[in-house]
Protein backbone atom coordinates (compact mmCIF):
# COMPACT_ATOMS: atom_id res chain seq x y z
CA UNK A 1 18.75 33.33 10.77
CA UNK A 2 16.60 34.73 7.59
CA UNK A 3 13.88 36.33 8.12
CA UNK A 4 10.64 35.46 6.46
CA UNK A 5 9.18 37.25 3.66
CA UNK A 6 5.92 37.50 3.36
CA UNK A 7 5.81 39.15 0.10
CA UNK A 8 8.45 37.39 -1.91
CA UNK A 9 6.35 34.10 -0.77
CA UNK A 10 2.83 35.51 -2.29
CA UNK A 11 5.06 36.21 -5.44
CA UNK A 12 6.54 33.05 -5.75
CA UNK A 13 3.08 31.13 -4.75
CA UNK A 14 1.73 33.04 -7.45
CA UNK A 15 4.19 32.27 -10.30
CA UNK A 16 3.86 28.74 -9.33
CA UNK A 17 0.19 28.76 -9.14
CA UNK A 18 0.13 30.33 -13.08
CA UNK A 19 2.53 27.28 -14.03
CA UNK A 20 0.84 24.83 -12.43
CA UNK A 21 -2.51 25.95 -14.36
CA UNK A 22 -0.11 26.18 -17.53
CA UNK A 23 1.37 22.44 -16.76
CA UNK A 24 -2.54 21.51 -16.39
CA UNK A 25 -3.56 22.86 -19.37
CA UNK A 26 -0.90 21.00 -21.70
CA UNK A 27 -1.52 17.71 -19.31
CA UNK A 28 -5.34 18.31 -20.45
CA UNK A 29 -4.55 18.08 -24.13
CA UNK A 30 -2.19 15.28 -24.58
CA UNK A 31 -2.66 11.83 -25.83
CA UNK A 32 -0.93 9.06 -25.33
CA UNK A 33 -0.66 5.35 -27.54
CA UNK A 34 -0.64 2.41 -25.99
CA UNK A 35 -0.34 -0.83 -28.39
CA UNK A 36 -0.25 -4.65 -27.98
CA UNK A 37 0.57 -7.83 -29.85
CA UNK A 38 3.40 -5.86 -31.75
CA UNK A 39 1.00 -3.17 -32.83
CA UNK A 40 -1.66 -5.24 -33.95
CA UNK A 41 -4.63 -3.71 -31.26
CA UNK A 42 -3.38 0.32 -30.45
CA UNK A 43 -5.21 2.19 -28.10
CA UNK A 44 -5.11 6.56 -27.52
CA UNK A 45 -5.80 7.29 -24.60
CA UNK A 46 -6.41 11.16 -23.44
CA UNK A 47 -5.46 12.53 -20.06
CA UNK A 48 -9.37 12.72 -19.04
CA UNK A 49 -9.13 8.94 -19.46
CA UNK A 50 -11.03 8.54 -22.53
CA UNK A 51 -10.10 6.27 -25.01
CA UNK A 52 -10.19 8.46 -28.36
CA UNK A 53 -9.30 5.43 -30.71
CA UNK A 54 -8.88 2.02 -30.89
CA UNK A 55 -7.28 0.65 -34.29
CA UNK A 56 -7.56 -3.40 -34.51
CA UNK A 57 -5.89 -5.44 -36.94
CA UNK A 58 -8.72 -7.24 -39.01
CA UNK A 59 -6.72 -10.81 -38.17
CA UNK A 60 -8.08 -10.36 -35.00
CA UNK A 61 -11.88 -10.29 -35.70
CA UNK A 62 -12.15 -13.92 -35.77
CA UNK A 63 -14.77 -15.05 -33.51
CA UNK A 64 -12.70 -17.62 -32.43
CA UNK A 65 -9.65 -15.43 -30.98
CA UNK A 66 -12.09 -13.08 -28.90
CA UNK A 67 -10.22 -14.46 -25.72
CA UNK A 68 -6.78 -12.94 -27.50
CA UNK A 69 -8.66 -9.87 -28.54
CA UNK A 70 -10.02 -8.70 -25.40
CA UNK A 71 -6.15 -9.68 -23.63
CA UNK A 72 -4.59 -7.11 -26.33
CA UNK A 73 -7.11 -4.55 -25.94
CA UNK A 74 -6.86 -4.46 -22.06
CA UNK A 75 -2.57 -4.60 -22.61
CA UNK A 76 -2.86 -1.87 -24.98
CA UNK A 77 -5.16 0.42 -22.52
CA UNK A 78 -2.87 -0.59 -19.51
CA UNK A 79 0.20 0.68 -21.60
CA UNK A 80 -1.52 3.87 -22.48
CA UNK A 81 -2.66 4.65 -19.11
CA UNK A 82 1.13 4.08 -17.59
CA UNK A 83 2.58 6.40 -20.18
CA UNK A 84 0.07 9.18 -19.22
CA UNK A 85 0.43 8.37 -15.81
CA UNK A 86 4.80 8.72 -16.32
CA UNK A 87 4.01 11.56 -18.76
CA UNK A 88 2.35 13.33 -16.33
CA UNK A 89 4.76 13.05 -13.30
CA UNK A 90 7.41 13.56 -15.24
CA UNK A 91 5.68 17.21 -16.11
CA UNK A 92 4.99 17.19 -12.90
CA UNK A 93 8.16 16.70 -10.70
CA UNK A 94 9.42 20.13 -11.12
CA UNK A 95 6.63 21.90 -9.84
CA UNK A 96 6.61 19.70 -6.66
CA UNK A 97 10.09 20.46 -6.24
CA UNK A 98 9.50 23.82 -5.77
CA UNK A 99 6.58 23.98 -3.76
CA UNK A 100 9.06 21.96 -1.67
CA UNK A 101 11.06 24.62 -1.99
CA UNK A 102 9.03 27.43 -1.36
CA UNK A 103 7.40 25.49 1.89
CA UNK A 104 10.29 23.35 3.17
CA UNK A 105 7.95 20.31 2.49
CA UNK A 106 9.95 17.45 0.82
CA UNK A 107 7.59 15.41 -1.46
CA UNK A 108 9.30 12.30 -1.08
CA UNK A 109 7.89 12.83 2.51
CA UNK A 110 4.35 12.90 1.71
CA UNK A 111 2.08 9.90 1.46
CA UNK A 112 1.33 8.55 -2.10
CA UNK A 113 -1.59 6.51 -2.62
């Protein structure tokens, strides 16, 4: 049997402490583009969850295809949020493979909301 040490542990808790903050601080800056009705409403999306633009095809400013509008703004947001949200755990994964490693946790083991 190995014998635990303490030391090596704080070291690698540390290095994956500084590359988590790294991983967080690239996370913070990207953007990602979500579009609907083949590109004619686009919506960026940030990884704070603000929307930074919405582009809308003039076609669409019709008063009388609001109902269609609002449907292709609320697909295009949806689609934007998903890729962050794959994005991100794909970023992500590594890290929480190693903390598995490190601790002996599996994260397929842990609850996900």
């Amino acid at each position: 049997m190995q014998s635990f040490d303490l030391e090596q542990f704080a070291a690698r808790t540390r290095a994956m402490a500084e590359q988590m903050a790294q991983m967080q601080s690239r996370l913070a800056s990207m953007t990602m583009t979500g579009e609907a009705g083949d590109g004619l409403v686009t919506v960026a999306l940030g990884a704070n969850g603000r929307v930074s633009e919405v582009s809308i095809d003039p076609s669409l400013l019709d008063p009388s295809r609001r109902g269609l509008l609002e449907g292709l703004v609320a697909e295009a947001f949806t689609r934007a949020s998903g890729s962050l949200q794959r994005v991100a755990e794909e970023h992500l994964r590594p890290m929480t493979d190693q903390i598995g490693a490190v601790t002996g946790i599996r994260p397929e083991t842990l609850d996900r909301p």
